[in-house]
Protein backbone atom coordinates (compact mmCIF):
# COMPACT_ATOMS: atom_id res chain seq x y z
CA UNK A 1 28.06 -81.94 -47.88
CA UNK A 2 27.81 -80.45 -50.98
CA UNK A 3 31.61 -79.01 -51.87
CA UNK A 4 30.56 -75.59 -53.48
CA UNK A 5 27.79 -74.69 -51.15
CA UNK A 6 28.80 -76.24 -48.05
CA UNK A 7 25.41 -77.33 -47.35
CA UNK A 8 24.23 -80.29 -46.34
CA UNK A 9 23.00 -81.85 -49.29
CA UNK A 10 21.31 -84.31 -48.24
CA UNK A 11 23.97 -87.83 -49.44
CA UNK A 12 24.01 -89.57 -45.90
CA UNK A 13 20.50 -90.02 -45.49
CA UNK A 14 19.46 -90.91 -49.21
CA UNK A 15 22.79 -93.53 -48.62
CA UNK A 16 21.27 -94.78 -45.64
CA UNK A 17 17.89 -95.35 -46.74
CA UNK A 18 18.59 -97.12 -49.89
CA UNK A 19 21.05 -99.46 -47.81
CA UNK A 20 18.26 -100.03 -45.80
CA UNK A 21 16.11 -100.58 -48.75
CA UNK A 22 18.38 -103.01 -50.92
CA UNK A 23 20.48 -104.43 -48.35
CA UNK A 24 23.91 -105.89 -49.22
CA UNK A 25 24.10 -109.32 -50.21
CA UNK A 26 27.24 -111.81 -49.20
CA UNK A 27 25.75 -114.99 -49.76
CA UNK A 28 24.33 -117.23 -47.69
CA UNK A 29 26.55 -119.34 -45.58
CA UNK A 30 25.86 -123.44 -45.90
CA UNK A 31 24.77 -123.72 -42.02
CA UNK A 32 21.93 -120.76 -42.82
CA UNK A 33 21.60 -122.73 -46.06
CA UNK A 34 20.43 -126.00 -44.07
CA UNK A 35 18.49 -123.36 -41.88
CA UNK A 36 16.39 -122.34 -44.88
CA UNK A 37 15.52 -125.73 -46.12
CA UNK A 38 14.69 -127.42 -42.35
CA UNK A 39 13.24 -124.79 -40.80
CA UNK A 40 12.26 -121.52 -42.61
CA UNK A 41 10.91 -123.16 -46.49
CA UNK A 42 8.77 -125.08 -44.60
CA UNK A 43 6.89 -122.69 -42.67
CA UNK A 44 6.75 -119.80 -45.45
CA UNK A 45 5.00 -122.81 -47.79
CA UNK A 46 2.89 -123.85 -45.10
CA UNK A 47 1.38 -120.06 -45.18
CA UNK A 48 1.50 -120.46 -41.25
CA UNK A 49 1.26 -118.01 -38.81
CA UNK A 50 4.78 -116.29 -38.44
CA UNK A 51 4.75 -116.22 -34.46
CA UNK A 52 7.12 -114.44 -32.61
CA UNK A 53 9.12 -117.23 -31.81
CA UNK A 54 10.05 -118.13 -34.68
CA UNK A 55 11.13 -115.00 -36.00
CA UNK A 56 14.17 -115.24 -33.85
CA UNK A 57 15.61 -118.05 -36.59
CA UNK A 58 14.34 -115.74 -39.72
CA UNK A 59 16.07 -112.31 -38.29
CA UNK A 60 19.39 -114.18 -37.23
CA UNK A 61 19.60 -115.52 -41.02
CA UNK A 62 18.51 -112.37 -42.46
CA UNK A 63 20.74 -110.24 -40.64
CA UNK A 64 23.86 -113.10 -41.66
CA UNK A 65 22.87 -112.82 -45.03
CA UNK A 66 21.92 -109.57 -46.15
CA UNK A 67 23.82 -107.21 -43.11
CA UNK A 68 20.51 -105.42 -41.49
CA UNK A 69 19.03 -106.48 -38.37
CA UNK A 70 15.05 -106.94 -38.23
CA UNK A 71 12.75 -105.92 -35.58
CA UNK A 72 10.17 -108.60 -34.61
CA UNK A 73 6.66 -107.68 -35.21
CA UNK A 74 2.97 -108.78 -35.55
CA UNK A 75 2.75 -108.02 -38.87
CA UNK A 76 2.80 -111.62 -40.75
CA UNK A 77 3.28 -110.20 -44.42
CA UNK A 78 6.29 -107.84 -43.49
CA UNK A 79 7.76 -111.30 -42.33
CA UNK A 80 6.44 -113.11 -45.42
CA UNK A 81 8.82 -110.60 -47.70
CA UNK A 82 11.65 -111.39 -45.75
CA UNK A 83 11.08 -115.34 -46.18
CA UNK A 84 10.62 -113.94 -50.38
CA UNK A 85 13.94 -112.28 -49.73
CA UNK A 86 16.05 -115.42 -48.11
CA UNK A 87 14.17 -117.59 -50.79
CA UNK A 88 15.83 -115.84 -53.49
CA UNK A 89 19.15 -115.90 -52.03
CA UNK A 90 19.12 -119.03 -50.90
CA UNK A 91 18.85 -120.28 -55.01
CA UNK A 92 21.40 -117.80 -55.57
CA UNK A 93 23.73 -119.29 -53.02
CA UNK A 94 22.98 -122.74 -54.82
CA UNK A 95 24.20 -121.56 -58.30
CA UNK A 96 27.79 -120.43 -57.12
């Protein structure tokens, strides 16, 4: 609310959509660590098929890590940028 209009200026949803857009990052805890490198890594290099399944394990670390709870879907490359996503904080995690 902007203070010398009193409008609504807008603040709240530009907040909210860029939270949703960079999500906040806490580091990845060692059990979603050992997630990432048993489970996860191997099926984003494989290039498999992202089944529905399986997404359970990817949203539950996602959501851990970054804060923001997925949706499952049928769309394989929206799931492939989240595997980018916990890739990079996974080596991040493993510099601290």
């Amino acid at each position: 609310m902007s203070e010398i209009t009193g409008k609504d200026c807008g603040c709240a949803k530009r907040k909210q959509y860029l939270n949703n857009r960079f999500p906040r990052y806490d580091g990845m805890s060692e059990a979603d660590q050992k997630l990432w490198v048993e489970v996860l890594k191997p099926k984003f290099y494989e290039g498999a098929n992202i089944g529905l399944g399986f997404q359970d394990t990817l949203i539950d670390v996602y959501q851990r890590t970054f804060g923001v709870r997925l949706k499952k879907t049928r769309c394989g490359s929206c799931m492939l940028g989240k595997l980018e996503q916990l890739e990079k904080a996974y080596a991040i995690s493993c510099d601290k």
